[in-house]
C-alpha atoms as a PDB file:
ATOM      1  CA  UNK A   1       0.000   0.000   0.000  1.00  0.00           C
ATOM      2  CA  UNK A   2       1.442   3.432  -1.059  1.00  0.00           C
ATOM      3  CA  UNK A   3       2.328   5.989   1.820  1.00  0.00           C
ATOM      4  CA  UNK A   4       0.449   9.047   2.163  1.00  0.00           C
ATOM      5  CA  UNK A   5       2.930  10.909   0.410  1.00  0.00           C
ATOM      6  CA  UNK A   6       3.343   9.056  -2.347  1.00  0.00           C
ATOM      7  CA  UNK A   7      -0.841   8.545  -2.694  1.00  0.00           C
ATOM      8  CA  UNK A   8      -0.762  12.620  -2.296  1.00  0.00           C
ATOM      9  CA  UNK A   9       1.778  12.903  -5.282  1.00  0.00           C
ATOM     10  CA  UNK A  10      -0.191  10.751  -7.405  1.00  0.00           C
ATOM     11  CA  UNK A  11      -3.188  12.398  -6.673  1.00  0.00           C
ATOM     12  CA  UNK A  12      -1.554  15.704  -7.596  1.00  0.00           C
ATOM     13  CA  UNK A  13      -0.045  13.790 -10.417  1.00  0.00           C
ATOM     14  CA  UNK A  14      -3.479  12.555 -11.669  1.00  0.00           C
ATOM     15  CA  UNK A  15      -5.152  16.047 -11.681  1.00  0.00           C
ATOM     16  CA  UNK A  16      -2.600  17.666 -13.590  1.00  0.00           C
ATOM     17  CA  UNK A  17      -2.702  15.117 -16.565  1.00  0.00           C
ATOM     18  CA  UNK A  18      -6.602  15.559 -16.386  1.00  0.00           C
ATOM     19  CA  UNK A  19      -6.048  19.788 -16.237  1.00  0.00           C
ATOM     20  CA  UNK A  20      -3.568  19.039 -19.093  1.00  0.00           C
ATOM     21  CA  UNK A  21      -5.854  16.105 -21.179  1.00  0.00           C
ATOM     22  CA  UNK A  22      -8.946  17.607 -20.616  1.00  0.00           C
ATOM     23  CA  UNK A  23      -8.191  21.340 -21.604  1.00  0.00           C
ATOM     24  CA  UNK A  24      -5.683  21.784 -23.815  1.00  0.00           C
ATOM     25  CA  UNK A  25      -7.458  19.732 -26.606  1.00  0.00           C
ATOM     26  CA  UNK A  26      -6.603  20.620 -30.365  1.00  0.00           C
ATOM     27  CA  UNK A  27      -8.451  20.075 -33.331  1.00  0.00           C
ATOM     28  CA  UNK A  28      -5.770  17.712 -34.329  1.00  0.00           C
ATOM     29  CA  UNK A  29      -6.369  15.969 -30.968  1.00  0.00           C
ATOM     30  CA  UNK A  30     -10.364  15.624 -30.990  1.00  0.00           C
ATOM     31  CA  UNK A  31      -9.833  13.862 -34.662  1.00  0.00           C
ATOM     32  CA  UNK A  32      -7.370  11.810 -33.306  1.00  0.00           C
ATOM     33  CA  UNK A  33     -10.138  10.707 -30.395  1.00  0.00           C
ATOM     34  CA  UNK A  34     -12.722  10.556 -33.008  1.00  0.00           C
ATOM     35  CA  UNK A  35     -10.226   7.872 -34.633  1.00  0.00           C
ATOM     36  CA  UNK A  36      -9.397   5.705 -32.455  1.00  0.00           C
ATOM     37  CA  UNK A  37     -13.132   5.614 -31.739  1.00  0.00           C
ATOM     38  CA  UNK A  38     -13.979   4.989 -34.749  1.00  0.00           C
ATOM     39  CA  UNK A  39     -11.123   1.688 -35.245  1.00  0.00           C
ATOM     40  CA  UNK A  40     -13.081   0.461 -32.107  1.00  0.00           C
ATOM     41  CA  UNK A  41     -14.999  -3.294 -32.568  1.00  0.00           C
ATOM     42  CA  UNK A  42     -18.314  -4.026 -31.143  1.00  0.00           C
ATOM     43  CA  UNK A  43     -19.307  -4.436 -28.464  1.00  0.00           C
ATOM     44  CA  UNK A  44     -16.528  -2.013 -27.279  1.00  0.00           C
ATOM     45  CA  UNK A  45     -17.051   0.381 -29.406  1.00  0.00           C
ATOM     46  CA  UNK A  46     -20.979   0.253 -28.560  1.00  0.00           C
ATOM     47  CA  UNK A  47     -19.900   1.051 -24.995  1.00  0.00           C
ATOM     48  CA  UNK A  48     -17.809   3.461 -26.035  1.00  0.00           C
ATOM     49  CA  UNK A  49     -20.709   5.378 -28.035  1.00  0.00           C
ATOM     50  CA  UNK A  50     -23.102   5.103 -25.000  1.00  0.00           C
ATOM     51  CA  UNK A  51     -20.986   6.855 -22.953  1.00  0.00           C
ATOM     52  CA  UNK A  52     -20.014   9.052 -25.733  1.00  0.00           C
ATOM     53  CA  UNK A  53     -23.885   9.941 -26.607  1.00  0.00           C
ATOM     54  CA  UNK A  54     -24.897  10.306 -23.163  1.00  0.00           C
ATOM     55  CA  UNK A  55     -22.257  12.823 -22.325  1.00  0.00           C
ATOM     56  CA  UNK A  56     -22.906  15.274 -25.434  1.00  0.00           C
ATOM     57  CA  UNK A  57     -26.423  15.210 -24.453  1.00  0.00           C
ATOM     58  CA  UNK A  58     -26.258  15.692 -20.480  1.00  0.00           C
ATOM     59  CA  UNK A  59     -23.842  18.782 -21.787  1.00  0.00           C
ATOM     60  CA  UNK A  60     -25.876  19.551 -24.318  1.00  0.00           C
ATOM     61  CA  UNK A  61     -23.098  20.483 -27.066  1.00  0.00           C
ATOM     62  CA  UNK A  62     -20.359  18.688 -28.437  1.00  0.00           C
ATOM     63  CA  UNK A  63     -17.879  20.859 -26.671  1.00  0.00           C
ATOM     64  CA  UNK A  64     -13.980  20.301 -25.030  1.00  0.00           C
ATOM     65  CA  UNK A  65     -15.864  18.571 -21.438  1.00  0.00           C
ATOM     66  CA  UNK A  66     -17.685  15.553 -23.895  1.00  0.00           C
ATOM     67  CA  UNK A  67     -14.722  15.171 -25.506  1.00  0.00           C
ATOM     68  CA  UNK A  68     -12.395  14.450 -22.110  1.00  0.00           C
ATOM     69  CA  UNK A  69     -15.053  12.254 -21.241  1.00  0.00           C
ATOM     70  CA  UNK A  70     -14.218  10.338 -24.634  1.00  0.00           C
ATOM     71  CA  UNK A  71     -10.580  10.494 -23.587  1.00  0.00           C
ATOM     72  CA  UNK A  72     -10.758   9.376 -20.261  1.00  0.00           C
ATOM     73  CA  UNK A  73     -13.119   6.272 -21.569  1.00  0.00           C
ATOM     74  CA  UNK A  74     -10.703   5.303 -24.365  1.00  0.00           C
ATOM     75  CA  UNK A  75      -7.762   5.571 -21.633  1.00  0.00           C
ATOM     76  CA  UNK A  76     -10.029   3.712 -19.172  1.00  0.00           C
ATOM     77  CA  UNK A  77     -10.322   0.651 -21.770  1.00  0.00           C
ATOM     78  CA  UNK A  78      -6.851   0.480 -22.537  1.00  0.00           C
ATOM     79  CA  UNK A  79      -5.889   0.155 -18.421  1.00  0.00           C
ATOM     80  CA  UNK A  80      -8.399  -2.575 -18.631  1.00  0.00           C
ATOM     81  CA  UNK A  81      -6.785  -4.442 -21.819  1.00  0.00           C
ATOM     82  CA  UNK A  82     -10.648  -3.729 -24.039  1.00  0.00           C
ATOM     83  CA  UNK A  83     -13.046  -4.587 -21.120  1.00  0.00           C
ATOM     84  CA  UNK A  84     -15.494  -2.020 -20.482  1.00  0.00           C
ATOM     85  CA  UNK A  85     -14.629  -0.772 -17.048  1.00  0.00           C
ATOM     86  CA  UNK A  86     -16.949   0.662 -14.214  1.00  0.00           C
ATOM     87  CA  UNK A  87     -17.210   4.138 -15.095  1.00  0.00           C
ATOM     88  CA  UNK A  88     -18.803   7.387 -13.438  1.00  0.00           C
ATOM     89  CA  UNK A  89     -18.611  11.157 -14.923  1.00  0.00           C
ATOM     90  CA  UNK A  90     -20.463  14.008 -13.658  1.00  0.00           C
ATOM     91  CA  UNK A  91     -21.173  16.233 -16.737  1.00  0.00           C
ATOM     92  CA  UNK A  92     -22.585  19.579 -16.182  1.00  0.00           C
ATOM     93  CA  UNK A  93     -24.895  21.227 -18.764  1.00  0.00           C
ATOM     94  CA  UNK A  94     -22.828  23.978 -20.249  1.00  0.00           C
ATOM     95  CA  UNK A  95     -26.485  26.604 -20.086  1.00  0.00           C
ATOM     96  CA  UNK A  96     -28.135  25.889 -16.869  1.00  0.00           C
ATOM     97  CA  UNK A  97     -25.250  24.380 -14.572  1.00  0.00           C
ATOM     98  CA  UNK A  98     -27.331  21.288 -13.850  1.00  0.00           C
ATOM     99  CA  UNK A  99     -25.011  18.024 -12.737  1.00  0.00           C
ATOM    100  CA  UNK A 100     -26.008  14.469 -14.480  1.00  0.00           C
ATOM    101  CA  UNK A 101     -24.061  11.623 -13.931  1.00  0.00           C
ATOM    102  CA  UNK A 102     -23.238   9.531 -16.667  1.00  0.00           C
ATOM    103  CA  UNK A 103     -22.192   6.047 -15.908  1.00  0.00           C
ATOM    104  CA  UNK A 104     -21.351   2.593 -17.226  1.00  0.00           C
ATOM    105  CA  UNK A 105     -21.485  -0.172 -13.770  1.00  0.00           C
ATOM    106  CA  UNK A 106     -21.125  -3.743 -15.199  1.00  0.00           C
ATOM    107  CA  UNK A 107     -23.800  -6.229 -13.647  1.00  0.00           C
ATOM    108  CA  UNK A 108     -23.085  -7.260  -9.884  1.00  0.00           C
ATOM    109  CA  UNK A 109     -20.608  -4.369  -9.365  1.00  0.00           C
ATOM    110  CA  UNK A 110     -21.952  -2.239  -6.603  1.00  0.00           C
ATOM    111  CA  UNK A 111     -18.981   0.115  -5.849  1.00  0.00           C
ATOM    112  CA  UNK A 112     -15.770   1.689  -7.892  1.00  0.00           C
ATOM    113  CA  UNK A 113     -13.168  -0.973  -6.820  1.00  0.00           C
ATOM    114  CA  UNK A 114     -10.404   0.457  -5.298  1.00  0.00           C
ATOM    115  CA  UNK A 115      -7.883   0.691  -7.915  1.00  0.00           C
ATOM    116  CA  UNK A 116      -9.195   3.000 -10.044  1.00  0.00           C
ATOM    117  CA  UNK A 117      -8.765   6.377 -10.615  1.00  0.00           C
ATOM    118  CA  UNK A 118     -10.533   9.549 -10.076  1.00  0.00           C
ATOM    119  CA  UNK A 119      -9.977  12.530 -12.459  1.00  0.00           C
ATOM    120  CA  UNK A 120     -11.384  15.820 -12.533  1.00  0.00           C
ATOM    121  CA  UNK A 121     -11.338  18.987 -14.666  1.00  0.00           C
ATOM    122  CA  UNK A 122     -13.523  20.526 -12.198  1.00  0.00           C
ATOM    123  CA  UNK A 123     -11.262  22.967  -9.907  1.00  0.00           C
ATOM    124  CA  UNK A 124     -13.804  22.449  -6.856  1.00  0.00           C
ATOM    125  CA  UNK A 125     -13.392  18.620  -6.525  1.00  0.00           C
ATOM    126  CA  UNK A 126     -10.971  17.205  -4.680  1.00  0.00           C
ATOM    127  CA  UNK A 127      -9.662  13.720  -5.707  1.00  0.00           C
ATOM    128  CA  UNK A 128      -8.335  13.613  -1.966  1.00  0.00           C
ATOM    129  CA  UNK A 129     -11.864  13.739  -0.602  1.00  0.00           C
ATOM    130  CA  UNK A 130     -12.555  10.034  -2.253  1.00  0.00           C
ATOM    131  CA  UNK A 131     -12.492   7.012  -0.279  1.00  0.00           C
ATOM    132  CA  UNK A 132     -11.322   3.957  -1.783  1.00  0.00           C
ATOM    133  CA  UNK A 133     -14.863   2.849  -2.241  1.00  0.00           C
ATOM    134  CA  UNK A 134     -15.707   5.677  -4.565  1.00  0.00           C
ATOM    135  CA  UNK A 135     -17.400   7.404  -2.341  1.00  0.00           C
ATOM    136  CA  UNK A 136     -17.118  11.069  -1.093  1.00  0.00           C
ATOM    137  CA  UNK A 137     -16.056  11.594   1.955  1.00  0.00           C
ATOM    138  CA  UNK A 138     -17.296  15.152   3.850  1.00  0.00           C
END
């Protein structure tokens, strides 16, 4: 089990590679996305769409946020070696501010499992303030 330091660094570690993935998005990048999305087999790539669709519309645009959520899914599948893995996003609409969350929880799971990952673009969230069950903790 990692130290607190070292869980502290990583933490740090992970939000800057989600401040620098999820912002700084080209239009060289978003076709390179829209690639590898595309090169995707079924049922993957199915998966992929769902979360894909469900994010542009809880945003409601196609905008820089949907397309980190395509990152972060593509990423997701390739720590996993292809197989869809538990995921949870909290998209807010870019008009009225309202929070949906847009998830994919294989059947039988019931919580994140510990070794994943929590990444956020969202300057109020702290990755800190997540318990290993996925859960925030106040």
């Amino acid at each position: 089990m990692p130290s607190k330091k070292q869980q502290r660094a990583m933490i740090r570690g992970q939000q800057q590679l989600a401040k620098t993935q999820m912002h700084a998005l080209t239009e060289q990048d978003k076709k390179a996305l829209l690639e590898r999305f595309k090169n995707l087999k079924s049922p993957v790539r199915h998966f992929v769409s769902e979360i894909f669709d469900k994010a542009k519309e809880a945003r409601g645009q196609l905008d820089d946020d949907v397309y980190g959520v395509l990152y972060a899914t593509l990423e997701a599948l390739t720590y996993t070696g292809g197989t869809p893995p538990p995921l949870v996003f909290g998209i807010s609409h870019y008009q009225t501010g309202k929070v949906e969350q847009v998830r994919f929880v294989p059947q039988g799971v019931t919580q994140l499992p510990p070794h994943g990952k929590f990444l956020t673009n969202h300057p109020a969230l702290n990755p800190a303030q997540v318990n290993s069950q996925g859960r925030l903790e106040k």
